[in-house]
N, C-alpha and C. Protein backbone atom coordinates (compact mmCIF):
# COMPACT_ATOMS: atom_id res chain seq x y z
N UNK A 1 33.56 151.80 -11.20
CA UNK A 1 32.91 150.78 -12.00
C UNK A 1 33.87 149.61 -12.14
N UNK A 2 33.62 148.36 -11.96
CA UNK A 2 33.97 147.10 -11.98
C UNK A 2 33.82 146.75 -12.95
N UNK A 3 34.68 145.38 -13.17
CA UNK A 3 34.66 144.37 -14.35
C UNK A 3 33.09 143.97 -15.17
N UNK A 4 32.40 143.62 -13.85
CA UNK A 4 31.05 142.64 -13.83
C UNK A 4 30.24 144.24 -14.25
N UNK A 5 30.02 145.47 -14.15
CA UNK A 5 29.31 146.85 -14.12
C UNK A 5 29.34 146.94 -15.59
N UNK A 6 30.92 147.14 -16.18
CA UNK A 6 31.16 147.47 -17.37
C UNK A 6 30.46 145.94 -18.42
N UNK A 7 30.38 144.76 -18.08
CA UNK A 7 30.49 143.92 -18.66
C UNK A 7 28.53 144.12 -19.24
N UNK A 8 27.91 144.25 -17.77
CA UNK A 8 26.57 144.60 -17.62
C UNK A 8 26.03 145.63 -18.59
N UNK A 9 26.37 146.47 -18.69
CA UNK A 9 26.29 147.83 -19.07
C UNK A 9 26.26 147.59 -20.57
N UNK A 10 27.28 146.76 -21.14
CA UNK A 10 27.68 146.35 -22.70
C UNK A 10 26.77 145.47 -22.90
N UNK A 11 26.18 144.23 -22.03
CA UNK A 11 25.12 143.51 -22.44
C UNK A 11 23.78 144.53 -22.93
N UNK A 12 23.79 145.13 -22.02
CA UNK A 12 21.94 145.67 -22.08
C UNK A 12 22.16 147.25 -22.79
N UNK A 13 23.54 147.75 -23.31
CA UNK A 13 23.59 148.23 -24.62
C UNK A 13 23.17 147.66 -25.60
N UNK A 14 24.11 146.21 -25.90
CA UNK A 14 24.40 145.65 -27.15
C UNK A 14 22.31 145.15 -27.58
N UNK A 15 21.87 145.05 -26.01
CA UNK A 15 20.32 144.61 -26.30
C UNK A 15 19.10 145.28 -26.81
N UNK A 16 19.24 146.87 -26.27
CA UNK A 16 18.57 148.23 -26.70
C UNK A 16 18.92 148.10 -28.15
N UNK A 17 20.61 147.93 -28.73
CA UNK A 17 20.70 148.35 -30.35
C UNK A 17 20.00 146.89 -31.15
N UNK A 18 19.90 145.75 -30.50
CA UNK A 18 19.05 144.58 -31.23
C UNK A 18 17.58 145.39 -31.25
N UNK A 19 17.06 145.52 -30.05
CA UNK A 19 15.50 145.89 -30.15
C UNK A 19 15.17 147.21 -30.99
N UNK A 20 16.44 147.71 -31.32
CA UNK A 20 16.04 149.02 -31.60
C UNK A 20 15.95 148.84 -33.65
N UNK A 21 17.30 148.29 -33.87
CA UNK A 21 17.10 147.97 -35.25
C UNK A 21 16.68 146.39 -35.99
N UNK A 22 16.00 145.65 -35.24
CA UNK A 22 15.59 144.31 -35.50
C UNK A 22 14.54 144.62 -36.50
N UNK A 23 13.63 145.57 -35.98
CA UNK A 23 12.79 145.67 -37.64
C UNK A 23 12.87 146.11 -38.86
N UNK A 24 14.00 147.21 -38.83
CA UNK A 24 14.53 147.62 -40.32
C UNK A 24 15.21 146.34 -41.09
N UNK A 25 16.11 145.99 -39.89
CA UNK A 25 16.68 144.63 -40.91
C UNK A 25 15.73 143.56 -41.44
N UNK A 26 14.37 143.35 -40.22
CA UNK A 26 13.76 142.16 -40.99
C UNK A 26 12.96 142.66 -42.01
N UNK A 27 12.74 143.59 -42.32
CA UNK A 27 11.89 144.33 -42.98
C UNK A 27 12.69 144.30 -44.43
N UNK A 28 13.97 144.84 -44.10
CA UNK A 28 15.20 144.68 -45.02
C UNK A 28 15.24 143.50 -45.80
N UNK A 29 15.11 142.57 -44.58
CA UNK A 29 15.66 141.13 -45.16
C UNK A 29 14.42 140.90 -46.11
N UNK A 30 13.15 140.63 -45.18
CA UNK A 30 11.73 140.16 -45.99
C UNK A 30 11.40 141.02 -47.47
N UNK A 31 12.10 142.41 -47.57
CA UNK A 31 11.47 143.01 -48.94
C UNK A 31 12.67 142.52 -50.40
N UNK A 32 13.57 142.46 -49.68
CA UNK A 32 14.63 142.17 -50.75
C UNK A 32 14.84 140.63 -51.01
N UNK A 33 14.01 139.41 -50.50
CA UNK A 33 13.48 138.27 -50.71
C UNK A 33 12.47 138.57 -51.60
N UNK A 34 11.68 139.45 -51.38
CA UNK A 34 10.10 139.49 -51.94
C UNK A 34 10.63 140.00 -53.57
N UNK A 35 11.58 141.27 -53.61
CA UNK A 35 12.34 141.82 -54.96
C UNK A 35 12.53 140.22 -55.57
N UNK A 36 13.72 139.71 -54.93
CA UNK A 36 14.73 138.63 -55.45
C UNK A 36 14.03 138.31 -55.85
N UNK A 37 12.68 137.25 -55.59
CA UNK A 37 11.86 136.21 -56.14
C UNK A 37 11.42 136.44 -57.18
N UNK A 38 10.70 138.26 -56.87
CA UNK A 38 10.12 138.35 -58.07
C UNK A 38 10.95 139.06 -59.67
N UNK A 39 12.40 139.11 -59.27
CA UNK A 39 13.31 139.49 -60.53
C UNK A 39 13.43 137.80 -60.85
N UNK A 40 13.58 136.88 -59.96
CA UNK A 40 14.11 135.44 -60.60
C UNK A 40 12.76 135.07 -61.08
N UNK A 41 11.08 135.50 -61.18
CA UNK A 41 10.28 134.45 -61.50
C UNK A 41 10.18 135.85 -63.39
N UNK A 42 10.49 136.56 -62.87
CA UNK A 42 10.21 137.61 -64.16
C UNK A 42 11.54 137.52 -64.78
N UNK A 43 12.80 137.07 -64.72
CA UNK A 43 14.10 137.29 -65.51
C UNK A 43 14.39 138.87 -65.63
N UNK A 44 13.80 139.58 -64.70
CA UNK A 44 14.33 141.14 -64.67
C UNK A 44 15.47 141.17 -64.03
N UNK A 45 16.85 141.64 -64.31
CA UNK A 45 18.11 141.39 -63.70
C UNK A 45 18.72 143.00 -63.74
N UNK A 46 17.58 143.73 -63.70
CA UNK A 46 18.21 145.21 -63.10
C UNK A 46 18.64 145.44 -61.48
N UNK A 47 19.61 145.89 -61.70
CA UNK A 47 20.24 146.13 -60.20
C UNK A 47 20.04 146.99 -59.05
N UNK A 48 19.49 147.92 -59.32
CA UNK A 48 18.91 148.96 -58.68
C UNK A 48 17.25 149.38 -58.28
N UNK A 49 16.76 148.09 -58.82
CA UNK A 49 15.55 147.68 -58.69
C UNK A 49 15.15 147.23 -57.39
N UNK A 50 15.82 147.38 -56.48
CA UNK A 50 15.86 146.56 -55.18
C UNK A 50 15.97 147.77 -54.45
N UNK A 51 16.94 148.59 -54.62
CA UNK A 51 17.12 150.15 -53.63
C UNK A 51 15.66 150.52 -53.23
N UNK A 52 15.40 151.18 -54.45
CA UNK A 52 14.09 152.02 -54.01
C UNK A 52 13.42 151.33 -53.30
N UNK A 53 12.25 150.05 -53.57
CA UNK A 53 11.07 149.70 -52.71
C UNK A 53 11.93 149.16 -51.29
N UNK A 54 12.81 148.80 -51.05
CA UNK A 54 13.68 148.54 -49.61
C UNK A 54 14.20 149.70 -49.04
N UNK A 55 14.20 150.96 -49.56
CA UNK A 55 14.34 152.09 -48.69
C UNK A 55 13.01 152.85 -48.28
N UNK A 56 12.41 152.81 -49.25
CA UNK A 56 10.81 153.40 -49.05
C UNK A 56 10.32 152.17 -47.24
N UNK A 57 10.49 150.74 -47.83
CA UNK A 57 9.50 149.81 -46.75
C UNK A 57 10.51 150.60 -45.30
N UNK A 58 11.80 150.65 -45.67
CA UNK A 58 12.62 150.69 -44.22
C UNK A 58 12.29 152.20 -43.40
N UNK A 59 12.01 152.97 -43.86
CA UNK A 59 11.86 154.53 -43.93
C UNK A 59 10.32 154.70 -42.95
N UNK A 60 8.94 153.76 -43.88
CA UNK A 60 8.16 153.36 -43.20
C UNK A 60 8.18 152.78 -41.80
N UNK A 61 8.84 151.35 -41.91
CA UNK A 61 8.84 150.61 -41.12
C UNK A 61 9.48 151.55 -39.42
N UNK A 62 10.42 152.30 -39.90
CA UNK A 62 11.05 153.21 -38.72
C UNK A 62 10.23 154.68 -38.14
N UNK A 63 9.31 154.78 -39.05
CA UNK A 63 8.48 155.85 -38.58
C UNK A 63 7.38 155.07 -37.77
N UNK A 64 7.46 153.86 -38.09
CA UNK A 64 6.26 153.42 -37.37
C UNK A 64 6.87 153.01 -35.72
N UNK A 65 8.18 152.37 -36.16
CA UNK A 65 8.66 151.97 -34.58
C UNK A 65 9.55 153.33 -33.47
N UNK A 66 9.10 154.68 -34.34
CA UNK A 66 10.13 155.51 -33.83
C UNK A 66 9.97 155.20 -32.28
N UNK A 67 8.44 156.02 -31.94
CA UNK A 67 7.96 155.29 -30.49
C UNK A 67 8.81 154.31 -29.69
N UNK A 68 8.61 152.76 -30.23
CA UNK A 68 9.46 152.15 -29.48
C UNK A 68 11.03 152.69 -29.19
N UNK A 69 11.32 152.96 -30.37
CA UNK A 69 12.76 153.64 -30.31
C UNK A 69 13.50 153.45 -29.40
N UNK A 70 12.51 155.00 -29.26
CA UNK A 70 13.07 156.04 -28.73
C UNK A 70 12.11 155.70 -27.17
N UNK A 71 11.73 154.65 -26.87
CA UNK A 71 11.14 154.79 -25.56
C UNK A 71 13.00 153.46 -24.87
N UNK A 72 12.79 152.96 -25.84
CA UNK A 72 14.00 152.00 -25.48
C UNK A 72 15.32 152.49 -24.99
N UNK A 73 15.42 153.71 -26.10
CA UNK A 73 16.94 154.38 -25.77
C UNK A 73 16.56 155.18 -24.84
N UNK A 74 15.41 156.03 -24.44
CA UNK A 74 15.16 156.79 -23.20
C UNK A 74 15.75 155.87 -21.65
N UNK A 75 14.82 154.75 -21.89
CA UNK A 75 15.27 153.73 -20.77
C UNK A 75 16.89 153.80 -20.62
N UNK A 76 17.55 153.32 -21.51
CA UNK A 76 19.22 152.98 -21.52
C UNK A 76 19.82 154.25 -20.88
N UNK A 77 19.26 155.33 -21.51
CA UNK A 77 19.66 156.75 -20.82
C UNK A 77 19.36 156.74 -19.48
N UNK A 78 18.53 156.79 -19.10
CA UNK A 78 17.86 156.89 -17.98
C UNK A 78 19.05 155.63 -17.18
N UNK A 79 18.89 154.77 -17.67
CA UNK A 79 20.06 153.76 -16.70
C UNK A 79 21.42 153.79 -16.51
N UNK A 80 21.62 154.82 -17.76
CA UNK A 80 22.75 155.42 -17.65
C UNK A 80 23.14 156.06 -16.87
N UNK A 81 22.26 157.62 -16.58
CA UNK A 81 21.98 158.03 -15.52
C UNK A 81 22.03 157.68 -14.15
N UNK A 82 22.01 156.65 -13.76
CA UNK A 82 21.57 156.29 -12.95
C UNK A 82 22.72 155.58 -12.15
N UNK A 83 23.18 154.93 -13.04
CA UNK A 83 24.52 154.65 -13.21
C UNK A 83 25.97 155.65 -12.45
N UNK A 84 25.37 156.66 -13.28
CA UNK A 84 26.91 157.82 -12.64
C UNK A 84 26.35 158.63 -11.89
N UNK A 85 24.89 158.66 -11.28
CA UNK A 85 24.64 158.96 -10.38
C UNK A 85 25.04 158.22 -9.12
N UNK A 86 24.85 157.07 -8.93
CA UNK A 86 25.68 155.97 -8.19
C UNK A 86 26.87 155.78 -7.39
N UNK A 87 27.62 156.22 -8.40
CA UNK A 87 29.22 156.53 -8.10
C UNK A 87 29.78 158.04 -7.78
């Protein structure tokens, strides 16, 4: 394996772990905006008020994309494979 193989290999890793967790975070991001707003329009300034409904949405949100997932990381495997089969 070469410079340009290994370099390859780290791109379309680093791209599987974007596609793979891009919706927990936005999901993350969008529910704990939706909390924030509504502790700043209510003056509720409890702290732990934010955990629960952002672990419940993220928990959801990942059962729904397991599918993709895990069809994404199958691929990477599979190219992995394929990979040290090669050499």
């Amino acid at each position: 394996m070469n410079g340009a193989d290994a370099v390859d290999f780290a791109r379309s890793s680093i791209y599987v772990l974007l596609e793979v967790i891009t919706p927990a975070m936005l999901t993350a991001l969008v529910v704990g905006l939706v909390i924030g707003l509504l502790q700043a329009l209510t003056q509720i300034q409890e702290m732990t008020l934010v955990f629960v409904p952002k672990i419940i949405a993220i928990f959801v949100v990942l059962l729904i994309t397991l599918p993709f997932c895990g069809e994404a990381m199958g691929g990477l495997m599979t190219d992995i494979a394929q990979r040290i089969a090669a050499y």
